[in-house]
Protein backbone atom coordinates (compact mmCIF):
# COMPACT_ATOMS: atom_id res chain seq x y z
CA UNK A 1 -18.98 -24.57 27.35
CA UNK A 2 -22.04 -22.34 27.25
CA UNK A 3 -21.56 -18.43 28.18
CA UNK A 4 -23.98 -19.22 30.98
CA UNK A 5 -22.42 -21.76 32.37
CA UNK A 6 -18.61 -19.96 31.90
CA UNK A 7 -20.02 -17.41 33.91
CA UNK A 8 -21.46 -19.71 36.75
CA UNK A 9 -18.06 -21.20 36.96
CA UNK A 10 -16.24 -18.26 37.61
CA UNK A 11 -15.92 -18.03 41.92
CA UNK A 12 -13.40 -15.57 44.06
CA UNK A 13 -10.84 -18.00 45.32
CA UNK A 14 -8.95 -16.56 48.23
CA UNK A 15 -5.13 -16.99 46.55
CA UNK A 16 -3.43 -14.78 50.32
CA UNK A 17 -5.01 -13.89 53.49
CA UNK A 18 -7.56 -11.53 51.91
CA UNK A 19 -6.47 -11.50 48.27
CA UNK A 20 -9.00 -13.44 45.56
CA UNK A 21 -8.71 -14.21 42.43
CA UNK A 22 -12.07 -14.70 39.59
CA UNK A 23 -10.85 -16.56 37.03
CA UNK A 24 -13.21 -17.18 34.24
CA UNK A 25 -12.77 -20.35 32.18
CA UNK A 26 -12.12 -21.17 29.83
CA UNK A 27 -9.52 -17.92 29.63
CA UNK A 28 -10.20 -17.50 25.89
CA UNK A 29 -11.48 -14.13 23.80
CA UNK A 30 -13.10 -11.47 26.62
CA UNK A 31 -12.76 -14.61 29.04
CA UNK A 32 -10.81 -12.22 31.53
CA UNK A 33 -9.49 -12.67 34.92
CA UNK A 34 -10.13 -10.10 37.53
CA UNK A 35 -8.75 -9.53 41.12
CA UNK A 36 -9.95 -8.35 44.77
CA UNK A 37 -8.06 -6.98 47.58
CA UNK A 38 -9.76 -6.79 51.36
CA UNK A 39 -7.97 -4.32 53.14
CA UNK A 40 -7.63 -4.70 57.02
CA UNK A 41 -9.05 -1.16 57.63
CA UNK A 42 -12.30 -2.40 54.87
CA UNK A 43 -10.88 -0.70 52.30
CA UNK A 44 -11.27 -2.84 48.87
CA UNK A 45 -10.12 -2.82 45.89
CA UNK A 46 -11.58 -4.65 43.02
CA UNK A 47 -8.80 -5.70 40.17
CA UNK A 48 -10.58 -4.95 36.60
CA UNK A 49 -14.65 -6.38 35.83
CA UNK A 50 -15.99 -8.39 33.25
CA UNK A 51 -16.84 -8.09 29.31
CA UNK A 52 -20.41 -8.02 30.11
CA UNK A 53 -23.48 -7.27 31.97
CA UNK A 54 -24.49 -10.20 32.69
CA UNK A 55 -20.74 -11.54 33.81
CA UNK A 56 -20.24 -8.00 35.75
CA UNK A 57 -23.55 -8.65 37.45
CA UNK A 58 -22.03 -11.84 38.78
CA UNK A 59 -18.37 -10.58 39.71
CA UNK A 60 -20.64 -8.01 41.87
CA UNK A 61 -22.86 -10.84 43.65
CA UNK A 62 -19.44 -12.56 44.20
CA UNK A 63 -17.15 -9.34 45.75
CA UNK A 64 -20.75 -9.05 47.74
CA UNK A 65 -21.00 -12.29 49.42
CA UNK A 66 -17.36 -11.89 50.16
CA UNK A 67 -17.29 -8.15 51.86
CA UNK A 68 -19.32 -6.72 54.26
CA UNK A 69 -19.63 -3.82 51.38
CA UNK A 70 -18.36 -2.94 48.05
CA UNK A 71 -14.78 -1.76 47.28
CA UNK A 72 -13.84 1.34 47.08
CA UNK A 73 -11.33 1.33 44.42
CA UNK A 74 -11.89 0.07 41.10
CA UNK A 75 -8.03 -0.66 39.03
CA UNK A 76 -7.93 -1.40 35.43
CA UNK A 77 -5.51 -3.25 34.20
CA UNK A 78 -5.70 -1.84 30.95
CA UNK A 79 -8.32 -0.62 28.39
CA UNK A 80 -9.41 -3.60 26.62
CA UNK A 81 -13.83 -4.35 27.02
CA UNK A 82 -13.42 -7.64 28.85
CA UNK A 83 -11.52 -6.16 31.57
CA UNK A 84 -14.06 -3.01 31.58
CA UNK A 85 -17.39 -2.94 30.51
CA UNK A 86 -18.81 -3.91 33.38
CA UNK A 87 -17.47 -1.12 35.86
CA UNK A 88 -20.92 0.46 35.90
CA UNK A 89 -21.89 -1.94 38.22
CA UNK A 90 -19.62 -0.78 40.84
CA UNK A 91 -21.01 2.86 41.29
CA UNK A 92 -19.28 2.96 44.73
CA UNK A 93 -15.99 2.52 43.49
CA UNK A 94 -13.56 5.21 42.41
CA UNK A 95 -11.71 4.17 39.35
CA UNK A 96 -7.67 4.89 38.62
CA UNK A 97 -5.62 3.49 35.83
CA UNK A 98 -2.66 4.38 33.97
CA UNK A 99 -2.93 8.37 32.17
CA UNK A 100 -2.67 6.34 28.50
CA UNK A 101 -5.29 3.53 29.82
CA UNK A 102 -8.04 6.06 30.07
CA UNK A 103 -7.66 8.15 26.79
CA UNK A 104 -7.81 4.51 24.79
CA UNK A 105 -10.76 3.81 26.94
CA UNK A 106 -12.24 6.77 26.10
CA UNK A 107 -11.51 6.70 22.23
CA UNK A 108 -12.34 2.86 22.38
CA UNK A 109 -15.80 2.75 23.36
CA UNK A 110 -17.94 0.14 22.90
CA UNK A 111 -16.12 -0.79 19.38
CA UNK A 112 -14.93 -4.10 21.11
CA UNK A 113 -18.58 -4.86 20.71
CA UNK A 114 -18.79 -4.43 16.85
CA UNK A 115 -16.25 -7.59 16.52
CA UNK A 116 -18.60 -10.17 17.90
CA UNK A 117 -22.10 -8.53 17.47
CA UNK A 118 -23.86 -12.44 18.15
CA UNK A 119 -22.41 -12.17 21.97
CA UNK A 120 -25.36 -10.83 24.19
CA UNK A 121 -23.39 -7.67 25.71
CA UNK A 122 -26.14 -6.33 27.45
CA UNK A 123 -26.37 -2.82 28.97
CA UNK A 124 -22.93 -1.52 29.10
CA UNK A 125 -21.18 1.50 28.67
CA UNK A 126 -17.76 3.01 28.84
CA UNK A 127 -17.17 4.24 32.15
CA UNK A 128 -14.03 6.33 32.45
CA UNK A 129 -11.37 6.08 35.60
CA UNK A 130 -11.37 9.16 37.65
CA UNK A 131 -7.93 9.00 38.86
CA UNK A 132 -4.74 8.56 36.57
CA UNK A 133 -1.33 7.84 37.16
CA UNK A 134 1.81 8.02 34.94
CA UNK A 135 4.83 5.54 36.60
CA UNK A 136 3.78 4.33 39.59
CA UNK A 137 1.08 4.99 42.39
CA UNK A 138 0.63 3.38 46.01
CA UNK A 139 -2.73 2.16 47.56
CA UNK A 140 -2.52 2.39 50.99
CA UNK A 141 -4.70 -0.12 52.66
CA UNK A 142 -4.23 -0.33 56.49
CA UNK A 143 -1.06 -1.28 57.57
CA UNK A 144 -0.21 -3.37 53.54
CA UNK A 145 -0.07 -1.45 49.93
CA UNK A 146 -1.02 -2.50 46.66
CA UNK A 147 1.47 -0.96 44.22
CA UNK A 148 0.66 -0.14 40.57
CA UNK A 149 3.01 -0.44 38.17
CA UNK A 150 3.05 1.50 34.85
CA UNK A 151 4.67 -1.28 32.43
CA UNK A 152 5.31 0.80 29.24
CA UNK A 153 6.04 2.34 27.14
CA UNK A 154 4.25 -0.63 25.71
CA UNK A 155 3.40 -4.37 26.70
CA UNK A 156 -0.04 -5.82 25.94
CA UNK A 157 -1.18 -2.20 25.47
CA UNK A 158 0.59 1.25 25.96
CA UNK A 159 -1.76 1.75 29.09
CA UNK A 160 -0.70 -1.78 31.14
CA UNK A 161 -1.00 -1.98 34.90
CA UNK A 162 0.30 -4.46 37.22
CA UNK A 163 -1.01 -4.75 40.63
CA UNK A 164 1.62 -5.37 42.91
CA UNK A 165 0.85 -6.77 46.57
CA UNK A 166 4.37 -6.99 47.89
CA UNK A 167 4.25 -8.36 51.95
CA UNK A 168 2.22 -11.27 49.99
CA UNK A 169 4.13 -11.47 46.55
CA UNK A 170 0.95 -11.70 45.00
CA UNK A 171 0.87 -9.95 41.27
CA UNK A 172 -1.78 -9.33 39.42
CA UNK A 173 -0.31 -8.89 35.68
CA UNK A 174 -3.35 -8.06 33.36
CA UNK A 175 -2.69 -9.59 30.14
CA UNK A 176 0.72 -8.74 29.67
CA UNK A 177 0.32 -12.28 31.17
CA UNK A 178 -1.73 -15.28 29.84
CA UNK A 179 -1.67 -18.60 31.12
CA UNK A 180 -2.45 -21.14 28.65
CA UNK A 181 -3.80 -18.39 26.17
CA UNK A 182 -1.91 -17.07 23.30
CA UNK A 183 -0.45 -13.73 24.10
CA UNK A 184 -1.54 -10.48 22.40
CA UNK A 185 0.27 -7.26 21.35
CA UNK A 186 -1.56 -6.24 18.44
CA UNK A 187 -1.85 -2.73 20.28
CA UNK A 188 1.44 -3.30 22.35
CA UNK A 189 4.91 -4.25 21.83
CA UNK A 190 6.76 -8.00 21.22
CA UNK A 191 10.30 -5.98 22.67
CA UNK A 192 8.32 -4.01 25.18
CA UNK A 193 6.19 -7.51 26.05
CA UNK A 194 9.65 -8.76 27.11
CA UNK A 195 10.63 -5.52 28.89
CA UNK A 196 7.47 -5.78 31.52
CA UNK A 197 8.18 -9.78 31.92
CA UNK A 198 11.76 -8.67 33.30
CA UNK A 199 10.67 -6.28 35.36
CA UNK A 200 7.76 -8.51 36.79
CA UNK A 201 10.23 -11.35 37.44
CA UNK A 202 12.54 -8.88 39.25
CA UNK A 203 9.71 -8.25 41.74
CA UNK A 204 9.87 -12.26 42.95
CA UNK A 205 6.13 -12.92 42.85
CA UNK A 206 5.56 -16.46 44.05
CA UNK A 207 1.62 -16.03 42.61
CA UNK A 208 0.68 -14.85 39.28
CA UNK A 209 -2.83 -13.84 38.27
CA UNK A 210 -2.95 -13.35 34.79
CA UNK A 211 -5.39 -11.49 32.61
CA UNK A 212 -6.82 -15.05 31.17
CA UNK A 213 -6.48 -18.38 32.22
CA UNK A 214 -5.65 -20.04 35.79
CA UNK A 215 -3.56 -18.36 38.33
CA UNK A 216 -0.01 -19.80 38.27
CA UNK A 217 3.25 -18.71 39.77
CA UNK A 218 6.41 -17.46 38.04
CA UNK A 219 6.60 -20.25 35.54
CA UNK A 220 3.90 -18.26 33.67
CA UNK A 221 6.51 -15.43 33.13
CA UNK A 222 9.06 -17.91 31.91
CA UNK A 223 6.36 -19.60 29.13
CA UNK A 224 5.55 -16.12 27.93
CA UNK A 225 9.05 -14.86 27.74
CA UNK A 226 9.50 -17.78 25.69
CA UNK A 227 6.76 -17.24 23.11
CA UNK A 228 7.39 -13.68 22.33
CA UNK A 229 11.59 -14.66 22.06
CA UNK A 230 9.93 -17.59 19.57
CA UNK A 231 7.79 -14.94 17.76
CA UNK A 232 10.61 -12.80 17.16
CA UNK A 233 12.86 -15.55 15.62
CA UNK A 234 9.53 -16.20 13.46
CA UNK A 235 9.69 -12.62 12.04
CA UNK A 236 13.48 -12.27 11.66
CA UNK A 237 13.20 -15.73 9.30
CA UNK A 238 9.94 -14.71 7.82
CA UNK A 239 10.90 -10.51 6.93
CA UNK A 240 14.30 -11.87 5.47
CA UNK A 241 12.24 -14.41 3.45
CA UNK A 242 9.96 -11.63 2.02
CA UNK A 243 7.02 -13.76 3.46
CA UNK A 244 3.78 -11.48 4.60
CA UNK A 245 2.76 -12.41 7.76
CA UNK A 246 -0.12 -13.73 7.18
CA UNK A 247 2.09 -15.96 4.66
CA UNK A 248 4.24 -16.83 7.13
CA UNK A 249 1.88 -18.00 9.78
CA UNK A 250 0.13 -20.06 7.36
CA UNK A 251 3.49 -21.97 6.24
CA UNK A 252 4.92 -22.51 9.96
CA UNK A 253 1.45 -22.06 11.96
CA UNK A 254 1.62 -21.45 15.66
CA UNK A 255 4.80 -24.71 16.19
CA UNK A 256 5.07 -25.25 20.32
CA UNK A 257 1.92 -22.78 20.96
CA UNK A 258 -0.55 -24.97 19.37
CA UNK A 259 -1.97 -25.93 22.46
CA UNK A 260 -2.81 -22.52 23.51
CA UNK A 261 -6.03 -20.88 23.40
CA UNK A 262 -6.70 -18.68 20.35
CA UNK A 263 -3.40 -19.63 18.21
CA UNK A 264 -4.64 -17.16 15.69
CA UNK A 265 -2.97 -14.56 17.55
CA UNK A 266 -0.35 -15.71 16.00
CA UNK A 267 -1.02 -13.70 12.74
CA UNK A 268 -1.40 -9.79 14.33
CA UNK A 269 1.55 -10.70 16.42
CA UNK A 270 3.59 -11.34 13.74
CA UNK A 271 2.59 -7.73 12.34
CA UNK A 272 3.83 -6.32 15.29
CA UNK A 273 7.39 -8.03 15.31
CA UNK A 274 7.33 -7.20 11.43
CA UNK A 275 7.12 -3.62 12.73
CA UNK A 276 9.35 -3.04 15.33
CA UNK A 277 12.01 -5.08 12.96
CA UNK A 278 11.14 -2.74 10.34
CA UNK A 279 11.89 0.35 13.34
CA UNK A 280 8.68 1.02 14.57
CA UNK A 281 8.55 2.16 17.79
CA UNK A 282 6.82 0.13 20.51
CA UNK A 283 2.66 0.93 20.75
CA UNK A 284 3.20 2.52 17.29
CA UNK A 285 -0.43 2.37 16.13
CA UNK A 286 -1.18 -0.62 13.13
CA UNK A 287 -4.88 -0.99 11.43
CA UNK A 288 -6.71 -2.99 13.99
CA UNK A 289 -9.54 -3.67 11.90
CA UNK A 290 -8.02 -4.71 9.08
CA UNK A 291 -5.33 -6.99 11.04
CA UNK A 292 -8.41 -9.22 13.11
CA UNK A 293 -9.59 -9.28 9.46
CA UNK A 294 -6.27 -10.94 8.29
CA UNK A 295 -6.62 -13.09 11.91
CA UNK A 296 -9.69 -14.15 11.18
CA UNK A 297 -8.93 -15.05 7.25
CA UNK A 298 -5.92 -17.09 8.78
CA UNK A 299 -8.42 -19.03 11.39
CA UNK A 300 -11.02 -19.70 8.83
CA UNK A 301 -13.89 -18.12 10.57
CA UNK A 302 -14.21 -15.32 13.04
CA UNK A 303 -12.52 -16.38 16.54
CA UNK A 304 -15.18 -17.96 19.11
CA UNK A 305 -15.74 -15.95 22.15
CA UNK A 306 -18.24 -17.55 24.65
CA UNK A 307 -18.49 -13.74 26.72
């Protein structure tokens, strides 16, 4: 599927009485879910943006055929390009994430952009939340709340935020949950990944939007749980073995995760189990560049992403 025509698939689906969902298929790389909340009082909030400006342009004509105006409140999830590049489009909005979200935005930048340089990015730029938080922080919208929820130290990222709409049990997890895609904690934690599942169970969410693929219910907490318990058994074999990662994914390759989107995950996660078995703490910072090098080595070309 074209970039085009991933983008004019991707609709707000009302998921609770004024709660949508944008899911944009097929979930793979910078193929990133995002969220809106309608507040009784018409105070919105939108749930992360889009990778870029063509794909933010059409998350705004979507949130604008849905509300009378734009939201108000702009959440990121958590630093990664997918989830923010396009937050220039929605000028109106004042933007809050966690305290560690917006420093890695801000010493990000538009590097995300320097991995795929063929994807048509358009005119983007980092744009930098004015409002941080460091545990938790309450939305107040009418008579409900949105809660966010720090999940650290480290999950996906060190800067993770779940959006929490409790008289609904809807969640909003960011990509410390993936649904059909391979999970990623290259810049996060395989112990701390675990950590934030627990606590998001303990919540009782009966839906889950995660930060790629379809929206599910708790069962997506369960299959992730799963993978990063599997990815640590892979490490504790592979360290004792004296097997590099790399090594080691290409001799036991991604086993009951083959069927998920970008498997070659598998290779950077590894480096982060290798780590924390080795005492690292969690969100300890590893070579980025050089580990997508090694992922890309492992998947024989550079990954496909159809932003």
């Amino acid at each position: 599927m074209t970039a085009a025509a991933t983008s004019t698939a991707a609709r707000l689906t009302e998921i609770a009485d004024g709660v949508f969902a944008y899911v944009q298929p097929d979930g793979g790389w910078c193929l990133n879910n995002a969220g809106l909340i309608a507040g009784a009082d018409g105070h919105a909030v939108l749930v992360d943006t889009a990778a870029t400006e063509r794909r933010a342009r059409r998350l705004r004509a979507e949130v604008l055929r849905t509300l009378a105006r734009p939201p108000r409140t702009l959440v990121t999830t958590h630093f990664h390009g997918d989830h923010t590049f396009g937050h220039r489009y929605f000028p109106e909005a004042v933007g809050v994430a966690q305290d560690n979200a917006r420093t890695e935005m801000a010493a990000a930048g538009l590097s995300l952009t320097t991995l795929w340089p063929g994807v048509d990015w358009g005119d983007i730029e980092p744009t930098l939340p004015q409002i941080t938080y460091r545990d938790t922080l309450t939305l107040h919208l009418g008579d409900d709340r949105a809660e966010l929820i720090h999940l650290g130290p480290a999950a996906h990222t060190t800067g993770d935020t779940a959006v929490w709409l409790p008289r609904r049990r809807v969640l909003f997890a960011g990509d410390v949950v993936m649904n059909g895609v391979t999970p990623f904690c290259l810049m996060g934690s395989v112990s701390g990944s675990l950590a934030a599942l627990r606590r998001l169970r303990a919540l009782d969410p009966v839906t889950v939007v995660p930060g790629h693929g379809p929206v599910g219910g708790p069962e997506l907490l369960d299959a992730d749980e799963a993978y990063f318990h599997w990815l640590q058994r892979q490490a504790e074999r592979g360290r004792a073995a004296g097997l590099p990662p790399l090594h080691l994914a290409r001799a036991e390759g991604p086993g009951p995760y083959a069927d998920r989107l970008d498997a070659e995950r598998l290779v950077p996660n590894l480096h982060r189990a290798y780590a924390e078995l080795a005492g690292a703490a969690p969100g300890a910072p590893l070579d980025v560049g050089a580990l997508f090098g090694e992922m890309t080595e492992y998947h024989g070309a550079l990954p496909h992403c159809h932003a």
